[in-house]
Protein backbone atom coordinates (compact mmCIF):
# COMPACT_ATOMS: atom_id res chain seq x y z
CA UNK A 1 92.41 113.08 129.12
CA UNK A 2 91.56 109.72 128.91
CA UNK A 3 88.23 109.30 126.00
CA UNK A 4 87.17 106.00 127.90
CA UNK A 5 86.74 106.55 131.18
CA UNK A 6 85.00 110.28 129.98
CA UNK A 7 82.10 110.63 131.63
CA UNK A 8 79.60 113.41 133.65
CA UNK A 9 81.52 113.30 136.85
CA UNK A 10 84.89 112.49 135.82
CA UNK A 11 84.88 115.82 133.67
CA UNK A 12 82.79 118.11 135.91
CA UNK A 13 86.03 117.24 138.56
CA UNK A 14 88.49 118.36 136.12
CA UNK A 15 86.32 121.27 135.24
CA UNK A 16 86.39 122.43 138.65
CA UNK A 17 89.96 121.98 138.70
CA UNK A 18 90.53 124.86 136.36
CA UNK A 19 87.47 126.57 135.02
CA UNK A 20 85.96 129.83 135.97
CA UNK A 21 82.42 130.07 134.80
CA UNK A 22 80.55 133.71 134.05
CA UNK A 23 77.71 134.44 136.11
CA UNK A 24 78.28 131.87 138.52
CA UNK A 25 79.01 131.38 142.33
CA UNK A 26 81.28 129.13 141.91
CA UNK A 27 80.62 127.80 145.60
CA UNK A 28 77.40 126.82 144.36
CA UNK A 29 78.84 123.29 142.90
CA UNK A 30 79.58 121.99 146.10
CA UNK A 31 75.97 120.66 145.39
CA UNK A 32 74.99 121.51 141.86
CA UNK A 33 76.64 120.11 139.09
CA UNK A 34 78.02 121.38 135.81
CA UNK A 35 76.63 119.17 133.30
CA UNK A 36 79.56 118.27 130.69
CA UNK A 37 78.22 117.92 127.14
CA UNK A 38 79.53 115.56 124.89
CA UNK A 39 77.47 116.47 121.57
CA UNK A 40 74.34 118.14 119.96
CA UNK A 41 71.97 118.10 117.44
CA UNK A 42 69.09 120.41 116.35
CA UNK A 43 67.65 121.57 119.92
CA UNK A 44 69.11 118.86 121.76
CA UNK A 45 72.17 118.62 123.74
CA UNK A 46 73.74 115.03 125.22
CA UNK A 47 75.87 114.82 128.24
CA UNK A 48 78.76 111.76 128.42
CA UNK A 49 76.02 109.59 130.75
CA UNK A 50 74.30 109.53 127.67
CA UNK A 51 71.30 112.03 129.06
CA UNK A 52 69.66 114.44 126.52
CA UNK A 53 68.11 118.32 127.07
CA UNK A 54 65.82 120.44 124.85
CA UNK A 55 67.98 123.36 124.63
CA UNK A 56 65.19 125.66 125.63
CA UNK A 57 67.18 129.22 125.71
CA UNK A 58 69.09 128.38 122.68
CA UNK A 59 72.26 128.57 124.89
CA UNK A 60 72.04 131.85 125.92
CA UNK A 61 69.54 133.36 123.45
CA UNK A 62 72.24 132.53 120.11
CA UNK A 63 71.35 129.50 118.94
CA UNK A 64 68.59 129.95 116.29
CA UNK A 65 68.64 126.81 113.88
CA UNK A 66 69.23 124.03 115.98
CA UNK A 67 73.02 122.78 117.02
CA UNK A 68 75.31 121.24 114.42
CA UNK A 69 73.14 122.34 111.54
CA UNK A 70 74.47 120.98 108.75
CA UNK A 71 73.55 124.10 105.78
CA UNK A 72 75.57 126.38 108.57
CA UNK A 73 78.44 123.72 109.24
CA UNK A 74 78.94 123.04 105.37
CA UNK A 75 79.08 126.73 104.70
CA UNK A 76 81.89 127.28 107.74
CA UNK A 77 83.71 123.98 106.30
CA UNK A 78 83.96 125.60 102.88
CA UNK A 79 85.24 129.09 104.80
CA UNK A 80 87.77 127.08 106.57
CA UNK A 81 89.43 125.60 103.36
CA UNK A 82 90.24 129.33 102.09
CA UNK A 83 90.40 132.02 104.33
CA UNK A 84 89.96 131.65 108.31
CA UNK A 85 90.96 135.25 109.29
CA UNK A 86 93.03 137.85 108.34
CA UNK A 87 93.44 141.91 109.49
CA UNK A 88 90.66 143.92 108.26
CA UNK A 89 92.73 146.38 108.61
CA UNK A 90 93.72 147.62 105.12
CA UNK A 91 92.76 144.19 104.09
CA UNK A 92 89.04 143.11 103.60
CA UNK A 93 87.54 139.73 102.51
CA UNK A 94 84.56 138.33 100.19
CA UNK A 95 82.64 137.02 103.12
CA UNK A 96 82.52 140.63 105.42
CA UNK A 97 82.10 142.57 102.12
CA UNK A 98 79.07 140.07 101.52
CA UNK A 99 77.59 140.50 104.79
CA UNK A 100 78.13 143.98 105.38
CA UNK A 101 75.50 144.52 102.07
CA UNK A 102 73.52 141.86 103.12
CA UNK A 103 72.92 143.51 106.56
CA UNK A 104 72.62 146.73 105.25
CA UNK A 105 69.95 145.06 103.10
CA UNK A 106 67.83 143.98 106.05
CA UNK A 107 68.65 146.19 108.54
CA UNK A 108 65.96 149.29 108.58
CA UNK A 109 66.49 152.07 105.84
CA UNK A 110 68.88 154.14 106.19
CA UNK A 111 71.67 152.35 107.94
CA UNK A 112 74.34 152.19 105.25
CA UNK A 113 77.41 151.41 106.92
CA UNK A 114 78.82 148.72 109.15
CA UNK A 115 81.51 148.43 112.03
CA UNK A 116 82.51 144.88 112.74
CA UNK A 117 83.65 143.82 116.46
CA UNK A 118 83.21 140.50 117.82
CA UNK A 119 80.78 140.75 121.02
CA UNK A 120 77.48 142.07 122.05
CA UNK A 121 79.42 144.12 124.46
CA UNK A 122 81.70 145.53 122.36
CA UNK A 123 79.50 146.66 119.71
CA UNK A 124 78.03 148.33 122.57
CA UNK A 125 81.61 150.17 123.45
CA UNK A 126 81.54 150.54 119.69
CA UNK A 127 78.13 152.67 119.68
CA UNK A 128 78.84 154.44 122.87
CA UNK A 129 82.96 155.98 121.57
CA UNK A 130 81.53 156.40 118.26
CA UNK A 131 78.44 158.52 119.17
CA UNK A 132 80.23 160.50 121.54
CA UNK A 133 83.59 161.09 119.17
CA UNK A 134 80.32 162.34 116.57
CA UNK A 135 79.13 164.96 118.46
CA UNK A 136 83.19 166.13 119.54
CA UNK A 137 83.68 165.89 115.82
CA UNK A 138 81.08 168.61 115.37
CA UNK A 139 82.55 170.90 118.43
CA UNK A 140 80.39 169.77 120.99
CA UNK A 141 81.38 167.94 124.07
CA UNK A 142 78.83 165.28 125.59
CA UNK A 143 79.96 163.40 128.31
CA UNK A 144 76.43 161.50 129.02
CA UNK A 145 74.57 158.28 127.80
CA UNK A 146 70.93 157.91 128.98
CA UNK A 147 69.49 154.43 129.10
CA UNK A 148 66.23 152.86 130.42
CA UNK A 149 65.76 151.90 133.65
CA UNK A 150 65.85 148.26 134.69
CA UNK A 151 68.24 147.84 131.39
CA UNK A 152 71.13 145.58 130.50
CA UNK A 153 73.14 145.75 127.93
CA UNK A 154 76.60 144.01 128.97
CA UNK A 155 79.28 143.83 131.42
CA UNK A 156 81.90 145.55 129.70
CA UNK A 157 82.99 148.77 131.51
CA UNK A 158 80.95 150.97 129.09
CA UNK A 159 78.53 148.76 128.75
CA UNK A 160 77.57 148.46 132.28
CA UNK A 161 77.63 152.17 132.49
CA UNK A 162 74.45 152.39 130.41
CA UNK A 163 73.23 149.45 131.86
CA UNK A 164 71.00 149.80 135.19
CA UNK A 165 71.44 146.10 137.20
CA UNK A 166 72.21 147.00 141.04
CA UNK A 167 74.63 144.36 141.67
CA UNK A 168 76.53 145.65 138.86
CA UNK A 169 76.56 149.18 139.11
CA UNK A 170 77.20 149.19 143.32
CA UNK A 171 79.82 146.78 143.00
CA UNK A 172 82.01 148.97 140.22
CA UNK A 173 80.70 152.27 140.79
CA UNK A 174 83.81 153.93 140.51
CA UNK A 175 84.91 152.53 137.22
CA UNK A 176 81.64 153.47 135.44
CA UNK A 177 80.94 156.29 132.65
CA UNK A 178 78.44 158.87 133.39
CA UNK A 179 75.05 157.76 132.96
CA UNK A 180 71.07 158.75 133.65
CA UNK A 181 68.36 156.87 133.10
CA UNK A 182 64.72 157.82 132.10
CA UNK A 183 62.16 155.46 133.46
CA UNK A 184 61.07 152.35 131.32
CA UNK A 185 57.02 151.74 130.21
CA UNK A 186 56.07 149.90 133.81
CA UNK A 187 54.38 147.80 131.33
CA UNK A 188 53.10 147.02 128.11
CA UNK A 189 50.15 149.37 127.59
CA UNK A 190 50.05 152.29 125.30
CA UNK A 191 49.19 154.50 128.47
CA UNK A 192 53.01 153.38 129.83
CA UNK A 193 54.94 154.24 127.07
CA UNK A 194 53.07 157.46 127.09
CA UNK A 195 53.46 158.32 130.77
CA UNK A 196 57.25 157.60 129.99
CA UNK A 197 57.47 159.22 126.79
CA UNK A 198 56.97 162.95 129.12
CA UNK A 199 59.31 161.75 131.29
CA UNK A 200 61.92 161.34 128.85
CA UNK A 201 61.04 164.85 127.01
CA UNK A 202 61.70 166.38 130.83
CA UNK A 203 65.00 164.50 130.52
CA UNK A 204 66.15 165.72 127.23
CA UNK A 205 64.60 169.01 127.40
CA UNK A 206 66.78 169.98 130.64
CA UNK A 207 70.25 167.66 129.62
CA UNK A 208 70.06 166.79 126.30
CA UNK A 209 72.78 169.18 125.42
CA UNK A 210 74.92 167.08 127.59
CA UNK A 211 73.88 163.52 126.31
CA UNK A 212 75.50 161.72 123.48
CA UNK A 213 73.30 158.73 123.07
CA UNK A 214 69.96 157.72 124.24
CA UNK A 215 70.49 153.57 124.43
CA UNK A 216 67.60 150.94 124.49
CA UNK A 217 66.66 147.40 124.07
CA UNK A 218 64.12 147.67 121.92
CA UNK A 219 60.33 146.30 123.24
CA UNK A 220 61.82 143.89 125.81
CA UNK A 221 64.31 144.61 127.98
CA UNK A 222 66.07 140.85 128.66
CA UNK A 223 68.06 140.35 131.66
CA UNK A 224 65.60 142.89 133.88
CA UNK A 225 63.45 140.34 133.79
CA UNK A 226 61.92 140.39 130.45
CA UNK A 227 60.00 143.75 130.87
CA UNK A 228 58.06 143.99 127.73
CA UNK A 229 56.83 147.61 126.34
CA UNK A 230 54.11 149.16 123.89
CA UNK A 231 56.15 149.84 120.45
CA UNK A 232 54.57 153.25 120.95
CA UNK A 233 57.43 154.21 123.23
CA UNK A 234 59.89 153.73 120.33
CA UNK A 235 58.20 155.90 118.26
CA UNK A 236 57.94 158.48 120.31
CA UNK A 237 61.69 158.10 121.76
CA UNK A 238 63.03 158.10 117.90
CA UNK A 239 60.92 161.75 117.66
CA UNK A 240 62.11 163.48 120.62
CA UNK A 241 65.69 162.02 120.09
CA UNK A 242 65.60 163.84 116.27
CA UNK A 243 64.29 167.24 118.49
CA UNK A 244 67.22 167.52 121.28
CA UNK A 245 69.65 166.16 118.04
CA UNK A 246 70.65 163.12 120.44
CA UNK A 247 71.69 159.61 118.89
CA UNK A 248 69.67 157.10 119.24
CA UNK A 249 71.42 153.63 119.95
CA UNK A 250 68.40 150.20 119.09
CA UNK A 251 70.79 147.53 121.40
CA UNK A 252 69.16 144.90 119.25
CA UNK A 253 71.31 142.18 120.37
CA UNK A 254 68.90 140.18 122.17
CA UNK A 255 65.85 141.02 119.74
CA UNK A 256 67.69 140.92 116.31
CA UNK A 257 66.68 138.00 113.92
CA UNK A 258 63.53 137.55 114.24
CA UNK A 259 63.59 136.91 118.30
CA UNK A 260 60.22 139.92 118.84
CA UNK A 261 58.43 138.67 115.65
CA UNK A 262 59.64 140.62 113.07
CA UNK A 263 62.96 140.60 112.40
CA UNK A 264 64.26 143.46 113.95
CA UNK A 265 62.72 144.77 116.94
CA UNK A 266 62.90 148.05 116.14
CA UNK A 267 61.45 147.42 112.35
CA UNK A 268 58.26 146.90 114.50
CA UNK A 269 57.99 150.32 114.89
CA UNK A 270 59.32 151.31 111.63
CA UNK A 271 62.16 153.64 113.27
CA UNK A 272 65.61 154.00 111.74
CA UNK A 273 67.72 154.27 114.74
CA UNK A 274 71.31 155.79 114.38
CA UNK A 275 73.29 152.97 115.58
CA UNK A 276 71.91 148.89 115.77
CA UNK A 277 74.04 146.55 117.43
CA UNK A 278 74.12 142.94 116.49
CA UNK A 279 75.37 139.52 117.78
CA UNK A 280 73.79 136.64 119.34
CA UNK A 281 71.84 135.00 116.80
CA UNK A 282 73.73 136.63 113.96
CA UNK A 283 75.75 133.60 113.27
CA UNK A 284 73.04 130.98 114.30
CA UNK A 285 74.50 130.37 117.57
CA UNK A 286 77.92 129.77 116.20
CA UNK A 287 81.51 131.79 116.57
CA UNK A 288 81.31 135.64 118.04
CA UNK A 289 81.03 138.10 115.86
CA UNK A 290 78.75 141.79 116.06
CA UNK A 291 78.49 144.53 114.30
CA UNK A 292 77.10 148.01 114.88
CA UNK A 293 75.00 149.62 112.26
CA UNK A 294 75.28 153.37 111.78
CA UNK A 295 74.30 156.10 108.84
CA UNK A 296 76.38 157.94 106.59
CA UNK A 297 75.80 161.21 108.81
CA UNK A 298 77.85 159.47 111.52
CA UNK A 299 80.33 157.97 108.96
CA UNK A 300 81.16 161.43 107.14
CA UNK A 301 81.88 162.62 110.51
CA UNK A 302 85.18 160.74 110.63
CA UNK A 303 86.04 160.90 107.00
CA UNK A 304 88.78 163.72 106.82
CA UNK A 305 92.38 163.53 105.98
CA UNK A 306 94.48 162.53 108.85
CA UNK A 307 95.91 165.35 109.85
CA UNK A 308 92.85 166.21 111.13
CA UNK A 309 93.07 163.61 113.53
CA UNK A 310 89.02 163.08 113.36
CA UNK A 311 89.12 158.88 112.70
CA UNK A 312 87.34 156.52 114.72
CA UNK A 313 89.90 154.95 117.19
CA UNK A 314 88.64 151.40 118.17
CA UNK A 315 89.62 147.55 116.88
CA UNK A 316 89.48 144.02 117.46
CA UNK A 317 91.91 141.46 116.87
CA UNK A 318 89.55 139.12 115.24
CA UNK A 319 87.25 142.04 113.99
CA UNK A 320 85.01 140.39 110.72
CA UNK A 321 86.57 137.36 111.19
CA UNK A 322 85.95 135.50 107.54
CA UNK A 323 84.49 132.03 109.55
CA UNK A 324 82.32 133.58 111.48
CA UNK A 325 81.12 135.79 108.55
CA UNK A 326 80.61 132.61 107.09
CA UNK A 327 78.05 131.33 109.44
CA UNK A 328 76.12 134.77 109.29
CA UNK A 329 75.82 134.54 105.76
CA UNK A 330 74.61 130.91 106.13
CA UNK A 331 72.16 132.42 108.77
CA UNK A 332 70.65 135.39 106.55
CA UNK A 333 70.29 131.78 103.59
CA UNK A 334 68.30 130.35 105.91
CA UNK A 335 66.12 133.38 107.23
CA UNK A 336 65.28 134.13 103.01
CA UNK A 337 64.99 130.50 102.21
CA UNK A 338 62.45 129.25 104.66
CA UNK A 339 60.64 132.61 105.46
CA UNK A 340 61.36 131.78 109.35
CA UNK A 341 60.15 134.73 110.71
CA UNK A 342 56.55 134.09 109.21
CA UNK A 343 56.77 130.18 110.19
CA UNK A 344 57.65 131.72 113.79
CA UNK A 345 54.43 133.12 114.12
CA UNK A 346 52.44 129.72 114.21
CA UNK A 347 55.22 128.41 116.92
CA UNK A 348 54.40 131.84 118.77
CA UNK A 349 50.88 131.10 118.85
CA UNK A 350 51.10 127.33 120.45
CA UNK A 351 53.84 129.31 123.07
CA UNK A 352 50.89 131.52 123.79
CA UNK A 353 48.19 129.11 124.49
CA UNK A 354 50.91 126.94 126.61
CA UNK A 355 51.04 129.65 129.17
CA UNK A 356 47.44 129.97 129.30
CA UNK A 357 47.01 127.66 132.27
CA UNK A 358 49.25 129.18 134.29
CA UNK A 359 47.11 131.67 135.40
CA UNK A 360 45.50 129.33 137.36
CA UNK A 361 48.64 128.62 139.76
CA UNK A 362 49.21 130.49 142.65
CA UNK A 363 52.73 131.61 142.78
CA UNK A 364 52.45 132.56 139.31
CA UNK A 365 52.13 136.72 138.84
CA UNK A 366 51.51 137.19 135.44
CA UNK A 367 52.86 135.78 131.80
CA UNK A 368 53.67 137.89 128.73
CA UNK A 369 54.86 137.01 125.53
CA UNK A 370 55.96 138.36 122.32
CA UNK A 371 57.74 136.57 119.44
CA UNK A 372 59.67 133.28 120.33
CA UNK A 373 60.19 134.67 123.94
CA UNK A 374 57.37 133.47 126.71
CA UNK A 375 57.71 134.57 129.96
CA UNK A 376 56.45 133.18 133.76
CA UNK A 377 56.44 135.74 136.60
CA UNK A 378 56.31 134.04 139.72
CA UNK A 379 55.21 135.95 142.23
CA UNK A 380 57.85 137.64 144.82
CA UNK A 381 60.13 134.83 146.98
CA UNK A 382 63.19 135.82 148.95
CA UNK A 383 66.70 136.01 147.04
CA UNK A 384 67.56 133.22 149.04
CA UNK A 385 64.93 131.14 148.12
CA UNK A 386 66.89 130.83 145.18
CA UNK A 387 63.49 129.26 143.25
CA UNK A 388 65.53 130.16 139.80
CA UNK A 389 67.54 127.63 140.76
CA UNK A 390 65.05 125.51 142.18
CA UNK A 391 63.10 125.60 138.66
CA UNK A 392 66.78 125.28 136.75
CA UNK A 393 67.45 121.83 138.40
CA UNK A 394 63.96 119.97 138.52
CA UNK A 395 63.86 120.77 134.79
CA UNK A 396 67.20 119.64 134.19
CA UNK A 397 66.52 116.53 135.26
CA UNK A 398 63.46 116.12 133.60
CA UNK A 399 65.45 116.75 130.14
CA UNK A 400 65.10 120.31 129.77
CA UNK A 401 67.89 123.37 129.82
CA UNK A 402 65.95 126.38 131.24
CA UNK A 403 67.78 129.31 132.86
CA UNK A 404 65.35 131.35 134.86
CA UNK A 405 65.91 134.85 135.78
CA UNK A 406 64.83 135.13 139.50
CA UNK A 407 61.43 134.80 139.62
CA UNK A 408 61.45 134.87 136.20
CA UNK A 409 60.71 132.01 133.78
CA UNK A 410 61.41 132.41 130.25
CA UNK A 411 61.04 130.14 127.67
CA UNK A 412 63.32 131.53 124.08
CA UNK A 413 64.33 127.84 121.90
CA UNK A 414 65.99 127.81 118.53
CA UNK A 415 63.59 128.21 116.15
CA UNK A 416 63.25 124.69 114.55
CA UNK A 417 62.03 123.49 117.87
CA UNK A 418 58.89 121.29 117.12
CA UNK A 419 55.24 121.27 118.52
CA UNK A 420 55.62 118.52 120.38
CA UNK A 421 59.06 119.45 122.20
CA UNK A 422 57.40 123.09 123.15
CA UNK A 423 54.72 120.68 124.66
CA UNK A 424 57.11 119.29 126.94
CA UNK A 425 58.91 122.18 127.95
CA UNK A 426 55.97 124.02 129.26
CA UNK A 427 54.75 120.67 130.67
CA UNK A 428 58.10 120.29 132.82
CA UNK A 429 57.72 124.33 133.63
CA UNK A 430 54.42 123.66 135.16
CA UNK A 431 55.45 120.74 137.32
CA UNK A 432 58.43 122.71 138.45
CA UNK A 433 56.29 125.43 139.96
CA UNK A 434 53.76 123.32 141.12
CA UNK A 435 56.84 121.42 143.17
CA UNK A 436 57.22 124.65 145.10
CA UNK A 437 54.22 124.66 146.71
């Protein structure tokens, strides 16, 4: 590839040539194009025609201290000099053993032990084996996971099991685990999550000697639209889970690090869960890695001599790979150092009163908010109206990267983003809807 003649279109052709991109129809750049980037820096990205964006959804909800930032870069550097990966597998390294503690040190009492993999969705594989090989361990048999309606949590066979996304689950029906789902909080009052909470008890009360796992995002629910729920529900959820003796799985990897306000979602409601899963931000936005955080309970479950044939059966090539456990070390430095998640709460605020004026607009339902995650409802338009895309493309060329979700705005930056680039983000938001009048 020639380096001089590099440039937007020139690379977006070649692109095409070869590349399949996730959640795309492909079809779809025929007429939109894929915007190549050259570089970034802090919450900026630049494209080869020399064009810069305010990386407003921290490239898919992972990038939490800006792009290319240089603490998290030095720290990988110095990783990359003496160890880049080896087997965990009989083998272990300083960095894992490091972050392992560190994690457990964060993480809500309680969860001692840790289970690297290297995606959101396959710490949620992780969860789902090891909660059900639990219960067989003890002599029971549990062949169900109950979710939340309306939930996501990846698009991983298992994964999309628990998950409840339409398109998804009609398309691969037949591949899927067994799966119910108790009805989310419609919304974010108490009187929701209580309505719900009986629901769930009629649930459990009549299968929970069938179920496994009960699996949540925690407060918000991301890619069904950024449902937000009373912390109530969570509460009450980690109660009746204790009374049927069913697992409780916090999918945290959307609200981990400080996303909800505090820095674990579930630590909101002071609940222990007995699994976490964690990726996105745990790095900073840098090189996959998750884990899945579980209690001794589970973990004496598989510890037996091996003719007992009772160990947890799962692994990754590149499980606690020692570069990326770099950059979540470097990550967790920052988070003690600065005291983000308190800073966050000033940014929060100025998020909040930015939405307050579009109340006034017509096609606008409601917004919500909670953390360093704002939301827009617009109010219902046709699927082929496409308006996410519609809102995606004016903003885009007005300098910001939003990604909306249907009808549904959402603003979630990297957390360094300044007062005066939130300004503009919500300023561009608001002319985008007003354009579809």
């Amino acid at each position: 590839m020639d380096k001089k003649t590099d440039s937007n279109s020139s690379l977006m052709q070649k692109d095409l040539e070869v590349i399949w991109h996730p959640c795309t129809q492909m079809k779809d750049h025929e007429v939109y194009p894929i915007v190549p980037i050259k570089s970034a820096k802090g919450v900026y990205l630049y494209d080869f025609d020399g064009n810069s964006y305010i990386d407003a959804v921290s490239s898919w909800w992972v990038n939490l201290f800006g792009h290319c930032n240089e603490y998290i870069n030095l720290k990988i550097k110095e990783q990359l000099d003496t160890l880049e990966h080896v087997i965990l597998a009989g083998f272990s390294h300083k960095p894992a053993i490091e972050l392992a503690h560190r994690l457990v040190s964060v993480t809500p009492v309680g969860l001692d032990k840790v289970f690297f993999a290297d995606n959101g969705s396959s710490a949620v594989e992780v969860a789902l084996k090891m909660s059900y090989h639990y219960h067989l361990n003890c002599g029971a048999n549990r062949p169900l996971f109950l979710s939340l309606s309306n939930s996501y949590h990846g698009e991983t066979i298992g994964a999309l099991s628990v998950g409840d996304v339409a398109l998804y689950k009609q398309t691969y029906a037949p591949l899927l685990l067994q799966c119910i789902q108790a009805p989310v909080p419609i919304d974010s009052t108490l009187e929701a999550s209580k309505i719900a909470l009986v629901k769930l008890e009629e649930i459990l009360a009549s299968r929970g000697s069938e179920i496994s796992a009960f699996i949540l995002e925690p407060l918000i629910q991301g890619a069904g639209g950024m449902h937000i729920y009373h912390e109530y529900y969570l509460v009450g959820a980690r109660e009746l889970t204790k009374k049927y003796n069913i697992h409780m799985i916090c999918d945290e990897i959307l609200t981990g690090f400080g996303r909800t306000g505090t820095m674990f979602a579930s630590g909101k409601a002071q609940i222990t869960p007995d699994f976490m899963t964690l990726s996105k931000g745990l790095t900073g936005g840098y090189l996959p890695l998750s884990v899945v955080m579980t209690t001794n309970e589970v973990y004496n479950a598989f510890y037996c001599d091996y003719s007992e044939y009772k160990g947890f059966l799962h692994s990754h090539s590149y499980t606690g790979n020692a570069l990326a456990c770099s950059a979540a070390l470097a990550t967790l430095d920052i988070f003690e150092e600065h005291n983000i998640v308190e800073q966050n709460i000033e940014k929060s605020f100025q998020m909040a009163k930015a939405l307050e004026r579009f109340h006034i607009l017509a096609n606008v339902k409601e917004t919500r908010i909670i953390g360093m995650i704002a939301v827009i409802e617009l109010k219902e338009y046709q699927l082929s109206d496409r308006i996410g895309l519609k809102i995606h493309e004016f903003a885009l060329s007005r300098g910001v990267l939003i990604r909306p979700l249907g009808n549904v705005v959402y603003v979630m930056p990297p957390y360094i983003i300044q007062k005066e680039e939130i300004s503009k983000i919500f300023d561009i938001i608001y002319d985008a809807i007003i354009s579809l009048s």
